[in-house]
Structure formats: structure tokens, C-alpha cells
Protein backbone atom coordinates (compact mmCIF):
# COMPACT_ATOMS: atom_id res chain seq x y z
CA UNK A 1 0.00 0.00 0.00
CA UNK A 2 1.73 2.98 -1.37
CA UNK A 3 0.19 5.23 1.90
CA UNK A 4 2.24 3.06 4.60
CA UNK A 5 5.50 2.50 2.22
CA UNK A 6 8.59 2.92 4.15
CA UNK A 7 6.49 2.73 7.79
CA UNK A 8 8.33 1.11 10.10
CA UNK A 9 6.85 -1.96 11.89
CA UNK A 10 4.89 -0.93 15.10
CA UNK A 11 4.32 -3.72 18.35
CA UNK A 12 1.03 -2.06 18.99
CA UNK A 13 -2.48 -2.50 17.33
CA UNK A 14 -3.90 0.64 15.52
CA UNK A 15 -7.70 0.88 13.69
CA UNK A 16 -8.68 1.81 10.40
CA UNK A 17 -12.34 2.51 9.02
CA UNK A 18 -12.82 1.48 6.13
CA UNK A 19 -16.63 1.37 4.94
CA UNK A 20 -17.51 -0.38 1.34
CA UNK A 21 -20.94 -0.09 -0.65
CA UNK A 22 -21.96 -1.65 -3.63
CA UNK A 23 -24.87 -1.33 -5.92
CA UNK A 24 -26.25 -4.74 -7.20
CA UNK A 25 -28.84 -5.67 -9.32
CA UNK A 26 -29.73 -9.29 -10.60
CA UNK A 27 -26.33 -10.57 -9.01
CA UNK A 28 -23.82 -8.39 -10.85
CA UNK A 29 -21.81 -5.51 -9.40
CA UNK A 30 -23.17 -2.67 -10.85
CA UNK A 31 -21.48 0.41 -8.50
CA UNK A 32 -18.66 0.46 -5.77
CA UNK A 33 -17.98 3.48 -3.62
CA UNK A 34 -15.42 2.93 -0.81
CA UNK A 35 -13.95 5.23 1.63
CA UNK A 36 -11.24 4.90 4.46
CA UNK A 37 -9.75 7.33 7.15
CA UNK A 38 -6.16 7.83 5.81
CA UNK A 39 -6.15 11.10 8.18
CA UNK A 40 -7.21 8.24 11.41
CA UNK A 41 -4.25 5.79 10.47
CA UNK A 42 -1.68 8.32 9.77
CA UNK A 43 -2.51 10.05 13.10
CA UNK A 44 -2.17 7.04 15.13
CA UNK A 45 1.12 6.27 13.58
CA UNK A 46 2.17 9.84 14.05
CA UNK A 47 1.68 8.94 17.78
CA UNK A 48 4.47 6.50 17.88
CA UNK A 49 6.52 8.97 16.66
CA UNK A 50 6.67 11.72 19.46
């Protein structure tokens, strides 16, 4: 994931929300939206840091 490249491993758990939707009709995939909270992650590993 080209967000995280050259992160360090960390020895402590950290979230990130990611939500998904997807429009289907008659079985097939019609629509995806997706959204995540880069700005969440990145604080948390910011954390670590100070």
C-alpha cells in the first residue's frame, strides 16, 4: 500500500475505518464506492513517533 511504504513496523495495534458499498442488481456488481480514514491511520502512527 503505497500510503504506509517505508512505515516502520509498530508492536502495537492501531484501527482503520474502512466502509464499502456496492450497488447490485440481478447478481452483478453494478457500482462500488469505498472510503477509508487515511487522516485516522496516519494520526495514530504519528503517535508513535513523538
Amino acid at each position: 500500500m503505497p500510503l504506509l511504504a517505508g512505515t516502520p513496523p509498530r508492536r502495537r495495534q492501531i484501527a482503520w475505518t474502512f466502509i464499502h458499498i456496492w450497488r447490485v442488481s440481478s447478481g452483478t456488481i453494478f457500482e462500488h464506492w469505498a472510503c477509508r480514514d487515511d487522516n485516522g491511520l496516519l494520526a495514530q502512527l504519528a503517535r508513535d513517533e513523538e
